[in-house]
PDB file of N, CA and C in Angstrom:
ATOM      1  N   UNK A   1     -93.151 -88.559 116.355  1.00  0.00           N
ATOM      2  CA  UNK A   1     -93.812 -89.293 115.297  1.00  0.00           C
ATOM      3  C   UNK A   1     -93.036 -89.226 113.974  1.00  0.00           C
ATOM      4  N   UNK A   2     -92.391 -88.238 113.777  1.00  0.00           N
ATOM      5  CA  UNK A   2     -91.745 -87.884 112.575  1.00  0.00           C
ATOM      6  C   UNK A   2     -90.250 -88.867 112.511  1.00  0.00           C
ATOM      7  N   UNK A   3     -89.424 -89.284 113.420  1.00  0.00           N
ATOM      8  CA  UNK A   3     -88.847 -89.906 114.051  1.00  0.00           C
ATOM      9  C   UNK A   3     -89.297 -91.478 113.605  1.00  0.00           C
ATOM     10  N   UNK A   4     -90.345 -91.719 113.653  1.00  0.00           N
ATOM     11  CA  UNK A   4     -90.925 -93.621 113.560  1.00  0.00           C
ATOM     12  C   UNK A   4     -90.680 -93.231 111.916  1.00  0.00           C
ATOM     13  N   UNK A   5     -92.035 -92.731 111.557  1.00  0.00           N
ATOM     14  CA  UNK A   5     -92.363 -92.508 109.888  1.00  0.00           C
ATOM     15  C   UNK A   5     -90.850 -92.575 109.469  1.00  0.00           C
ATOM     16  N   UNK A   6     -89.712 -91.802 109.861  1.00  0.00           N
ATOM     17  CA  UNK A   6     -88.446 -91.641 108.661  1.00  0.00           C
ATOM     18  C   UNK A   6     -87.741 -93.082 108.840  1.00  0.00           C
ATOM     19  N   UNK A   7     -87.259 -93.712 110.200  1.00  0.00           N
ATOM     20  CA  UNK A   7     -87.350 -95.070 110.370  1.00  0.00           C
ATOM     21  C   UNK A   7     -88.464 -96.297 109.609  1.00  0.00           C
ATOM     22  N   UNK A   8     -89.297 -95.799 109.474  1.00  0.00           N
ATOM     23  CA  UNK A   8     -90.472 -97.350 108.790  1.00  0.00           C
ATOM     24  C   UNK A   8     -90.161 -96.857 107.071  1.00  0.00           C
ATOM     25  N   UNK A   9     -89.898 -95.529 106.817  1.00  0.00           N
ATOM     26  CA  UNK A   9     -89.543 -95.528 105.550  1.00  0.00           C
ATOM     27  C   UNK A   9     -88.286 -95.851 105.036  1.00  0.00           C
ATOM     28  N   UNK A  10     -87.139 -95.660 105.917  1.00  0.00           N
ATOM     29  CA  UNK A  10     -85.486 -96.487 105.655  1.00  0.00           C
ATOM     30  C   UNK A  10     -85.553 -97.454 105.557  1.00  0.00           C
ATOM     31  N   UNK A  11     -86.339 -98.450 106.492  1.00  0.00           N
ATOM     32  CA  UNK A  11     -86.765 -99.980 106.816  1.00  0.00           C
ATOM     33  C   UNK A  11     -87.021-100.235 105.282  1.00  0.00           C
ATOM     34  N   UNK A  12     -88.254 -99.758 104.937  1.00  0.00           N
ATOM     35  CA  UNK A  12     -89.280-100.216 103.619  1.00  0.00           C
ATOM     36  C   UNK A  12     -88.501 -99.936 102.375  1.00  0.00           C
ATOM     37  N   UNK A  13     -87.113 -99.240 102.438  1.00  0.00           N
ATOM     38  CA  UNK A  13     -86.341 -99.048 101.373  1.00  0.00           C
ATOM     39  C   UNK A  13     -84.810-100.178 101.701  1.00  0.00           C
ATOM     40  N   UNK A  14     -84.856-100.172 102.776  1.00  0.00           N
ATOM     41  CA  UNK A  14     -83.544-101.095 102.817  1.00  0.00           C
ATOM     42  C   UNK A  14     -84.400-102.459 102.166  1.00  0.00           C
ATOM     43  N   UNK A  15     -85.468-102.416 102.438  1.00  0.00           N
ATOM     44  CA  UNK A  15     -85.940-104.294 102.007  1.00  0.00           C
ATOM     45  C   UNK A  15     -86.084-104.118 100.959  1.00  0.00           C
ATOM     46  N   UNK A  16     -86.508-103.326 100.093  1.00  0.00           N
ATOM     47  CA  UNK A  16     -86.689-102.747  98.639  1.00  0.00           C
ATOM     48  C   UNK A  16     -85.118-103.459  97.980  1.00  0.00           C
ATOM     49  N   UNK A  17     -84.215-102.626  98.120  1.00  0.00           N
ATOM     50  CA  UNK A  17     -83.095-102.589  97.920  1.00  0.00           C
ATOM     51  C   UNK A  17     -82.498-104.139  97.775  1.00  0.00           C
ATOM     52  N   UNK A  18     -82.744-104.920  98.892  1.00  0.00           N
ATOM     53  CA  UNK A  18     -82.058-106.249  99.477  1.00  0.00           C
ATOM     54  C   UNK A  18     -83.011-107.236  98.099  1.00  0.00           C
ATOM     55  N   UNK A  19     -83.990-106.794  97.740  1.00  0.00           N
ATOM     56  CA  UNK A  19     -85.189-107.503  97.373  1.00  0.00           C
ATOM     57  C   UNK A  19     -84.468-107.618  95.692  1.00  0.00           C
ATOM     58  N   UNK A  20     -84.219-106.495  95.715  1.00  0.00           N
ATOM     59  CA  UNK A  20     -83.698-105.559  94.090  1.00  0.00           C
ATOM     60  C   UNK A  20     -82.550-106.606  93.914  1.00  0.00           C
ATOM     61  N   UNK A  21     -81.392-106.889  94.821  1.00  0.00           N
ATOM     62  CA  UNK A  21     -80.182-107.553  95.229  1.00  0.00           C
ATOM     63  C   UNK A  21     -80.444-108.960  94.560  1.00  0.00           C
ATOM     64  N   UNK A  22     -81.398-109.784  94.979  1.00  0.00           N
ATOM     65  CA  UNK A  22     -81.433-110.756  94.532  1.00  0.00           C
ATOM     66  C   UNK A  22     -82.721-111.215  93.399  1.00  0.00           C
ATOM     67  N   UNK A  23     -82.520-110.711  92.703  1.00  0.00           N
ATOM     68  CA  UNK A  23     -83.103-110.410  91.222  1.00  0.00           C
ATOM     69  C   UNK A  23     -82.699-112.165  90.494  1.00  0.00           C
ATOM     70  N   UNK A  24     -83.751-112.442  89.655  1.00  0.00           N
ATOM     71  CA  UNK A  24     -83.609-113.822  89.592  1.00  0.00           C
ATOM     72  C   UNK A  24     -84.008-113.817  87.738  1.00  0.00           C
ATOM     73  N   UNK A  25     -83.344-114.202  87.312  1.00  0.00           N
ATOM     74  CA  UNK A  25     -83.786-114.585  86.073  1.00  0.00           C
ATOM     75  C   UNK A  25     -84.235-115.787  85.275  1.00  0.00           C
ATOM     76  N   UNK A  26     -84.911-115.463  83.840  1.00  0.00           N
ATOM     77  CA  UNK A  26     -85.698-116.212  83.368  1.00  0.00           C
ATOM     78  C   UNK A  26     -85.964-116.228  81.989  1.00  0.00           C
ATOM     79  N   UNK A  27     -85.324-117.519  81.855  1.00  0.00           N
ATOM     80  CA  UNK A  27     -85.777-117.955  79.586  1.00  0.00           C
ATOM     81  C   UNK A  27     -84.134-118.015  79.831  1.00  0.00           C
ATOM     82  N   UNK A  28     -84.291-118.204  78.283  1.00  0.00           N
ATOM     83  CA  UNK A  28     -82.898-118.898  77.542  1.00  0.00           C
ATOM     84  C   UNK A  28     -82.382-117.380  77.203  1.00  0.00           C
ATOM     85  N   UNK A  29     -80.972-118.565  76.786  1.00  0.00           N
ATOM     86  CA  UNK A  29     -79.854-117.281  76.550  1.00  0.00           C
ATOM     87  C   UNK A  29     -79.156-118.113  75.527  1.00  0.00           C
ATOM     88  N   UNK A  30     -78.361-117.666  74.484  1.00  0.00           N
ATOM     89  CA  UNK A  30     -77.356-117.934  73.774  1.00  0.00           C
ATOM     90  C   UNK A  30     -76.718-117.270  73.021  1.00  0.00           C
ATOM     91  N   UNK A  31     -75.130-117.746  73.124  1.00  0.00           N
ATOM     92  CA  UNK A  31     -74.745-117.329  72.070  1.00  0.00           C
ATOM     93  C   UNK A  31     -74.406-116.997  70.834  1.00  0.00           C
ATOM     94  N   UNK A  32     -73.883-116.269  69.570  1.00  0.00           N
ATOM     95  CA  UNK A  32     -74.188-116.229  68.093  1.00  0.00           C
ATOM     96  C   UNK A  32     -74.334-117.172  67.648  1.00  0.00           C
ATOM     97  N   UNK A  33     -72.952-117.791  68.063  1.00  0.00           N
ATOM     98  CA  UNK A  33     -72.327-119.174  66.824  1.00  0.00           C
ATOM     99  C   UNK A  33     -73.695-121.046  67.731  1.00  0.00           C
ATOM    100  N   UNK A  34     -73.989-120.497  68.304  1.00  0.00           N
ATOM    101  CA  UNK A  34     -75.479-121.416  69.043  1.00  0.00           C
ATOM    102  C   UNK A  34     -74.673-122.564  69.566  1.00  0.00           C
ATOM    103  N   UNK A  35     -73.485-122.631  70.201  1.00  0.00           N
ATOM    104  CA  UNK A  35     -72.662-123.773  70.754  1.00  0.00           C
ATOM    105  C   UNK A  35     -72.826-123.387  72.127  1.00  0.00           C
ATOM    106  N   UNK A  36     -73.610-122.407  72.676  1.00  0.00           N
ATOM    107  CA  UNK A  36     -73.610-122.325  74.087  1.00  0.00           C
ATOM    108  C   UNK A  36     -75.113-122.154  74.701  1.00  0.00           C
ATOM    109  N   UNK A  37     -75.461-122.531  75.258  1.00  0.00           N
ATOM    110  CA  UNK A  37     -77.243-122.226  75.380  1.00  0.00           C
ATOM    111  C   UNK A  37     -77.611-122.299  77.131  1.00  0.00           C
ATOM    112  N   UNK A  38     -77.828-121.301  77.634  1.00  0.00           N
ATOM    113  CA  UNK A  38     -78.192-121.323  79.469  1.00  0.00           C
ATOM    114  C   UNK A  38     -79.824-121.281  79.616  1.00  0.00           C
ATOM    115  N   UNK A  39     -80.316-122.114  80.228  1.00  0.00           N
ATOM    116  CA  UNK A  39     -81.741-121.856  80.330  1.00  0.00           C
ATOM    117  C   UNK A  39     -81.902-121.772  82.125  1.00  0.00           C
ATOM    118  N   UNK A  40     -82.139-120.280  81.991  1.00  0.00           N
ATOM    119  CA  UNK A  40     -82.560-120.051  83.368  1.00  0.00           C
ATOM    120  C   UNK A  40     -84.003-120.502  84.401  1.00  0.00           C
ATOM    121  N   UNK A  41     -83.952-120.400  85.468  1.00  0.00           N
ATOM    122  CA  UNK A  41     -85.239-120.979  85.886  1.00  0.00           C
ATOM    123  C   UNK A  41     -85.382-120.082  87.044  1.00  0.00           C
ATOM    124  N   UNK A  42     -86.379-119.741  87.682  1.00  0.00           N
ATOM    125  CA  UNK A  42     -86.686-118.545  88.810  1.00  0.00           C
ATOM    126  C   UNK A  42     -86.281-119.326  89.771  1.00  0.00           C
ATOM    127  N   UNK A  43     -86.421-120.796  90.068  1.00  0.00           N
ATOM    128  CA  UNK A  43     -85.696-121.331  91.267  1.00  0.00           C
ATOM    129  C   UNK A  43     -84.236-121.252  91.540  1.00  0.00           C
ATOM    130  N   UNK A  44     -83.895-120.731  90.496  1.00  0.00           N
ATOM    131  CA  UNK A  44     -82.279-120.462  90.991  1.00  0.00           C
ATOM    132  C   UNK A  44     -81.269-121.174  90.492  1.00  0.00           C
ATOM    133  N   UNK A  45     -81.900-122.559  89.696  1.00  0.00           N
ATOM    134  CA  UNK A  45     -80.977-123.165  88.751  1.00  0.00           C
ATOM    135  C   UNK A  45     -80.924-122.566  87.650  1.00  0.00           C
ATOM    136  N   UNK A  46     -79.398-123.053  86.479  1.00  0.00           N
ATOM    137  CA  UNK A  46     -79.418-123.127  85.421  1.00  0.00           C
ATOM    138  C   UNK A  46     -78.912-124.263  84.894  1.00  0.00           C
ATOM    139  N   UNK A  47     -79.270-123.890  83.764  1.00  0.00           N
ATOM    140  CA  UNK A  47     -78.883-125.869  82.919  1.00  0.00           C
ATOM    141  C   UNK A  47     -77.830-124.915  81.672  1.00  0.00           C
ATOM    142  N   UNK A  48     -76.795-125.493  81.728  1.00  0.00           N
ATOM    143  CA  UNK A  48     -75.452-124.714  80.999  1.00  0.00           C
ATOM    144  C   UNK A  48     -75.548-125.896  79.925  1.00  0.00           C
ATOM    145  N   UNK A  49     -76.022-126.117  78.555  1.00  0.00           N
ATOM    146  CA  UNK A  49     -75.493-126.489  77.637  1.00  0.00           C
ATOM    147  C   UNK A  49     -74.343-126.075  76.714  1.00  0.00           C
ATOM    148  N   UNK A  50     -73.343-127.072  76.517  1.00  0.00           N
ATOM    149  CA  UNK A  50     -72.621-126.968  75.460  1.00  0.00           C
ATOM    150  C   UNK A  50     -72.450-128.156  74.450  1.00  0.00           C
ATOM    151  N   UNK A  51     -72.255-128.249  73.446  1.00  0.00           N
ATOM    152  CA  UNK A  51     -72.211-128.907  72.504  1.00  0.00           C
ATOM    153  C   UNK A  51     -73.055-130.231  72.687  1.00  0.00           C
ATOM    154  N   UNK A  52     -74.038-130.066  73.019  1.00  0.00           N
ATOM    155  CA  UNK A  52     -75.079-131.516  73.555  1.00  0.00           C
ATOM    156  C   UNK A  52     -74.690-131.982  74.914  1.00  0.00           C
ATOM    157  N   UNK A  53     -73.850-131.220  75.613  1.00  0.00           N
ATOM    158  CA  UNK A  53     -73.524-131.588  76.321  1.00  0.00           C
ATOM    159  C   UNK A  53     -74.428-130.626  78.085  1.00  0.00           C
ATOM    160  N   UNK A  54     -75.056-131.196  79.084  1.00  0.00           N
ATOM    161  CA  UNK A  54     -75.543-130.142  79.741  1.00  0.00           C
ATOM    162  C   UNK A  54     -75.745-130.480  80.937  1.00  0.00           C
ATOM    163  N   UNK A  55     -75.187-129.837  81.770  1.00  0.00           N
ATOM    164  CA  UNK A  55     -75.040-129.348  83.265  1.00  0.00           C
ATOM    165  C   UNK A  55     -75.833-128.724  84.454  1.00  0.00           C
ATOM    166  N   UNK A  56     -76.713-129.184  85.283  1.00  0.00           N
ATOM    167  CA  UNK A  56     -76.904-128.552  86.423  1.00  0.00           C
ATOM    168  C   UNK A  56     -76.497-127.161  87.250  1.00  0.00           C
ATOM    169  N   UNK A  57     -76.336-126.239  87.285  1.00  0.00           N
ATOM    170  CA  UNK A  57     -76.088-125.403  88.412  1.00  0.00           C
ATOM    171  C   UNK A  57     -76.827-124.519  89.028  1.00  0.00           C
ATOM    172  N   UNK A  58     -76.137-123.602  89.853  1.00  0.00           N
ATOM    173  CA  UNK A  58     -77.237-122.432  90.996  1.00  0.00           C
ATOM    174  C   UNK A  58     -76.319-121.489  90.342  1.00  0.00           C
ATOM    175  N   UNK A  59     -77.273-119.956  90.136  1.00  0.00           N
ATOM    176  CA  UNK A  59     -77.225-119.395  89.864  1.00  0.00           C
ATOM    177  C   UNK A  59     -77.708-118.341  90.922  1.00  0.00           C
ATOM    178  N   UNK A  60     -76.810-116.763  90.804  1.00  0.00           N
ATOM    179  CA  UNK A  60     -77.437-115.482  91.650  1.00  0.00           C
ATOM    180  C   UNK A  60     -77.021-114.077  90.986  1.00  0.00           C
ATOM    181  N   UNK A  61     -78.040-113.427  90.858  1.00  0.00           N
ATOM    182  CA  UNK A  61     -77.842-112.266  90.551  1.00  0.00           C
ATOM    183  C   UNK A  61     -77.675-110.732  91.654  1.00  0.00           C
ATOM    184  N   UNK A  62     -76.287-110.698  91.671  1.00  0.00           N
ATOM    185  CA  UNK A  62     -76.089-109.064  92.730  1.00  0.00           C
ATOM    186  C   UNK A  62     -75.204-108.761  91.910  1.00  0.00           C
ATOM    187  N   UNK A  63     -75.486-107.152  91.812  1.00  0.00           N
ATOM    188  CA  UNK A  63     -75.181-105.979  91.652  1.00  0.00           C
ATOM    189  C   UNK A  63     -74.682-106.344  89.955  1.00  0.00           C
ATOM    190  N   UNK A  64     -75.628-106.540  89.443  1.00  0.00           N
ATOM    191  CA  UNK A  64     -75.363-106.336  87.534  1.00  0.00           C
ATOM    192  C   UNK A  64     -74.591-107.680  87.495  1.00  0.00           C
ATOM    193  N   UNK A  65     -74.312-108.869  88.343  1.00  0.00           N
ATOM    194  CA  UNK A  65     -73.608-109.776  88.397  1.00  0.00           C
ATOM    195  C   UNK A  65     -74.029-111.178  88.248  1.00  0.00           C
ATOM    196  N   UNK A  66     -74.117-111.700  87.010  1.00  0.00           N
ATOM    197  CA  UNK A  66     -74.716-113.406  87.583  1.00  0.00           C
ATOM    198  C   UNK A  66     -73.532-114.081  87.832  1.00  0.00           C
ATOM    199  N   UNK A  67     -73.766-114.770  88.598  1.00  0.00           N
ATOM    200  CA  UNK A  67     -72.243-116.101  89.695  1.00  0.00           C
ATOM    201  C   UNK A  67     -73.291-117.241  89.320  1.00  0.00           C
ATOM    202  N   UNK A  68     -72.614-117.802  88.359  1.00  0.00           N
ATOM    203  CA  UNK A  68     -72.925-119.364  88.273  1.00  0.00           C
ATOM    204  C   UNK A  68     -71.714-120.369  88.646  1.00  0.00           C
ATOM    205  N   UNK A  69     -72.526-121.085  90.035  1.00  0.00           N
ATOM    206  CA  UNK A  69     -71.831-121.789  90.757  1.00  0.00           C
ATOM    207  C   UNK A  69     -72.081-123.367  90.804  1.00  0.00           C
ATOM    208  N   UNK A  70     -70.545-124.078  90.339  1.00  0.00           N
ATOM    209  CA  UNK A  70     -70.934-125.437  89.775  1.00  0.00           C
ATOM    210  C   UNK A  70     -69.981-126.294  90.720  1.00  0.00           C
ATOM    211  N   UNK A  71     -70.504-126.927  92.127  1.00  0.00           N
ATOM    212  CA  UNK A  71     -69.654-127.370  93.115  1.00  0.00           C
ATOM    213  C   UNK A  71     -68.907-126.298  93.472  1.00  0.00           C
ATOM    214  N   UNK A  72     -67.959-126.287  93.728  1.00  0.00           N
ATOM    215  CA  UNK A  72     -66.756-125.147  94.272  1.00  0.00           C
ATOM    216  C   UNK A  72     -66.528-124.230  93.569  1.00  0.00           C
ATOM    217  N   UNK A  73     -66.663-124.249  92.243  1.00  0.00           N
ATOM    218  CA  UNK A  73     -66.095-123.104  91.029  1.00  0.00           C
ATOM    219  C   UNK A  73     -67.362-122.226  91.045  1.00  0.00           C
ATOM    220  N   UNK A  74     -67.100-121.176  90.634  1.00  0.00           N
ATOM    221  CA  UNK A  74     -68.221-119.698  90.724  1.00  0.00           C
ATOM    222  C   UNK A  74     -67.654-119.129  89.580  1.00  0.00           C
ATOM    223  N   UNK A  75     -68.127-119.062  88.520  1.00  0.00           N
ATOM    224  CA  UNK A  75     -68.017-118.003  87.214  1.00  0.00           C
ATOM    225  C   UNK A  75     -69.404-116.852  87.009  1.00  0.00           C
ATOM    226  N   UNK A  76     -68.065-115.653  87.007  1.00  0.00           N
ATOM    227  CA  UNK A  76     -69.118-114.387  87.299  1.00  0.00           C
ATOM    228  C   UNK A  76     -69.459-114.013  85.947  1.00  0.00           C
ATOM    229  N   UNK A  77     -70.240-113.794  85.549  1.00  0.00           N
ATOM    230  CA  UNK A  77     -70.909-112.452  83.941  1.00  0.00           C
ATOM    231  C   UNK A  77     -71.641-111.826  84.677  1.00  0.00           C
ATOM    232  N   UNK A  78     -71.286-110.592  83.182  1.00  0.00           N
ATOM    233  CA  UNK A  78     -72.070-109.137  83.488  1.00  0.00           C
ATOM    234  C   UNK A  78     -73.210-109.210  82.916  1.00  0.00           C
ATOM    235  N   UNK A  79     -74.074-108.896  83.464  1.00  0.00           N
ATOM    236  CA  UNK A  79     -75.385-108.985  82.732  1.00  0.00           C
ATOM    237  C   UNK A  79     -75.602-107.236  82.887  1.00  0.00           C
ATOM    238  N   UNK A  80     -75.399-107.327  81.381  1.00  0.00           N
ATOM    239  CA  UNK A  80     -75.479-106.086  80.632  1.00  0.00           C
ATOM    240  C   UNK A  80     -77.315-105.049  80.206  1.00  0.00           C
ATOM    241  N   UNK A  81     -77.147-103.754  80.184  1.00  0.00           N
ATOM    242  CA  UNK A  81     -77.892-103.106  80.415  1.00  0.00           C
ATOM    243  C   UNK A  81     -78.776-103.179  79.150  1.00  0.00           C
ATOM    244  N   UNK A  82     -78.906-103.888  77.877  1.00  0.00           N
ATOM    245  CA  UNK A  82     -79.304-103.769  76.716  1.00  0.00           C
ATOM    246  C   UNK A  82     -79.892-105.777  77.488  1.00  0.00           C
ATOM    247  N   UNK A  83     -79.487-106.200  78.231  1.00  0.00           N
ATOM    248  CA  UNK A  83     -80.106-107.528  78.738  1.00  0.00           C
ATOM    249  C   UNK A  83     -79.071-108.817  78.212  1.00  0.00           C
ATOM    250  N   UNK A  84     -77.889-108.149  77.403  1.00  0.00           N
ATOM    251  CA  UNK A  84     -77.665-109.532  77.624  1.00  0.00           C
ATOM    252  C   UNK A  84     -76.423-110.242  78.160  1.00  0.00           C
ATOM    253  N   UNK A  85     -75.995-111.011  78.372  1.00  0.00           N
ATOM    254  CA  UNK A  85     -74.996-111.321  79.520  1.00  0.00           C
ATOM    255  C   UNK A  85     -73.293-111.622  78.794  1.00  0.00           C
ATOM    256  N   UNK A  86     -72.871-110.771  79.543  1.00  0.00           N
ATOM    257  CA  UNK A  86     -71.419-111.080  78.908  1.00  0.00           C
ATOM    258  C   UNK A  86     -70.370-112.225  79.870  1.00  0.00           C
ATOM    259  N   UNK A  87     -69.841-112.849  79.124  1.00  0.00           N
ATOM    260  CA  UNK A  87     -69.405-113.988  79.673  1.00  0.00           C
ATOM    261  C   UNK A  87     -67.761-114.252  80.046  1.00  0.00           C
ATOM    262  N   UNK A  88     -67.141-115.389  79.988  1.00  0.00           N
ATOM    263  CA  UNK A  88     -65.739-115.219  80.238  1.00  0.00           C
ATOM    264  C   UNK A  88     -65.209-115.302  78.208  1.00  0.00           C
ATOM    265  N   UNK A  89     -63.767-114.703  78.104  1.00  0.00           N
ATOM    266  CA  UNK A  89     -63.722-114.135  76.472  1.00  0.00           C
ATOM    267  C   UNK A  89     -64.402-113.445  75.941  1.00  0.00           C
ATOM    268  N   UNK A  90     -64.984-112.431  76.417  1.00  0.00           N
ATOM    269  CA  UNK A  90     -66.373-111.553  75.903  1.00  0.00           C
ATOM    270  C   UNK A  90     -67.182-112.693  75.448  1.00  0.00           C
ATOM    271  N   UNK A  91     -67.730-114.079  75.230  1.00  0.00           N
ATOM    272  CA  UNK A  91     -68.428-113.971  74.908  1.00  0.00           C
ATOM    273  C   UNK A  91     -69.532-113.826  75.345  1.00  0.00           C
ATOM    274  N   UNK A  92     -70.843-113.536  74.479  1.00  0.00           N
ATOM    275  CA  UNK A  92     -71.919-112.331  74.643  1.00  0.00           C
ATOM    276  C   UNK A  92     -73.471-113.691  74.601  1.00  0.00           C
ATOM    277  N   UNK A  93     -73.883-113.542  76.034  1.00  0.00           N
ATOM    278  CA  UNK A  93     -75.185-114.344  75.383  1.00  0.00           C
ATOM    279  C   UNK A  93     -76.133-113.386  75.365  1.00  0.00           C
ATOM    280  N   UNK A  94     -77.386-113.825  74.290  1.00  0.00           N
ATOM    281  CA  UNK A  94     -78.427-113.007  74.287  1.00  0.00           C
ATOM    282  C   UNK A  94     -79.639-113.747  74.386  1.00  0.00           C
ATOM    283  N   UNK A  95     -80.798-112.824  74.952  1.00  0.00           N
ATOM    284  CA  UNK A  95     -81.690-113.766  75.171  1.00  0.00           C
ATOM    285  C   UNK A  95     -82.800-114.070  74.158  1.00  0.00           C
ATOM    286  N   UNK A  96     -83.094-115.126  74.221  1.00  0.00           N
ATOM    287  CA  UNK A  96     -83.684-115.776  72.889  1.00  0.00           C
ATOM    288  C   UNK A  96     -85.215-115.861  73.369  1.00  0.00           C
ATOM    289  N   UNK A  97     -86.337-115.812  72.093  1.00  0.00           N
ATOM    290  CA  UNK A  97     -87.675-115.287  72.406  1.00  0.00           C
ATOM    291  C   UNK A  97     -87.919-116.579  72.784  1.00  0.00           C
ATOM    292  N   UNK A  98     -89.489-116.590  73.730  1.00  0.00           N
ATOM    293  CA  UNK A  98     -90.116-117.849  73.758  1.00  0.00           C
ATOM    294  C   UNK A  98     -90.484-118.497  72.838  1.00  0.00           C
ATOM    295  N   UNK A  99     -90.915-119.469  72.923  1.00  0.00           N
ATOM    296  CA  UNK A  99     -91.645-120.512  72.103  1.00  0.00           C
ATOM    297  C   UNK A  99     -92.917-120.651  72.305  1.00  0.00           C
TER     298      UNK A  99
END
């Protein structure tokens, strides 16, 4: 019996874990100078504005990593432990309150 229980508890932590893996985020982000603006959505898109200008993509979060993927190209940021996401050139988005 001791044998099942340590098995149904590895099980209930590996799905934990896998669950943790794909972590999904949500609300806006931008950066200082406000020429860059990502508005995340729990379905897995993001909408990448730049200069009035704004884009479609899928988005995934593993291991401290968002991969925003636009057709074939995949650009990775760190999404940093204070929450906010560092990008390609350091730059730094942060997330901006609701409305």
């Amino acid at each position: 019996m001791k044998f099942r229980s340590g098995a149904v508890a590895v099980l209930c932590l590996a799905a934990l874990a896998l669950t943790a893996c794909s972590k999904k985020l949500e609300g806006t982000y931008k950066d200082d100078l406000g020429l860059q603006k990502y508005e995340f959505k729990s379905d897995g898109n993001v909408y990448v504005s730049t200069m009035g200008i704004t884009k479609e993509s899928k988005y995934t979060v593993e291991d401290k990593k968002v991969k925003i993927k636009n057709g074939d190209d995949v650009t990775i940021y760190d999404l940093q432990d204070d929450g906010t996401i560092k990008g390609p050139l350091g730059m730094l988005l942060k997330p901006q309150p609701e409305k």
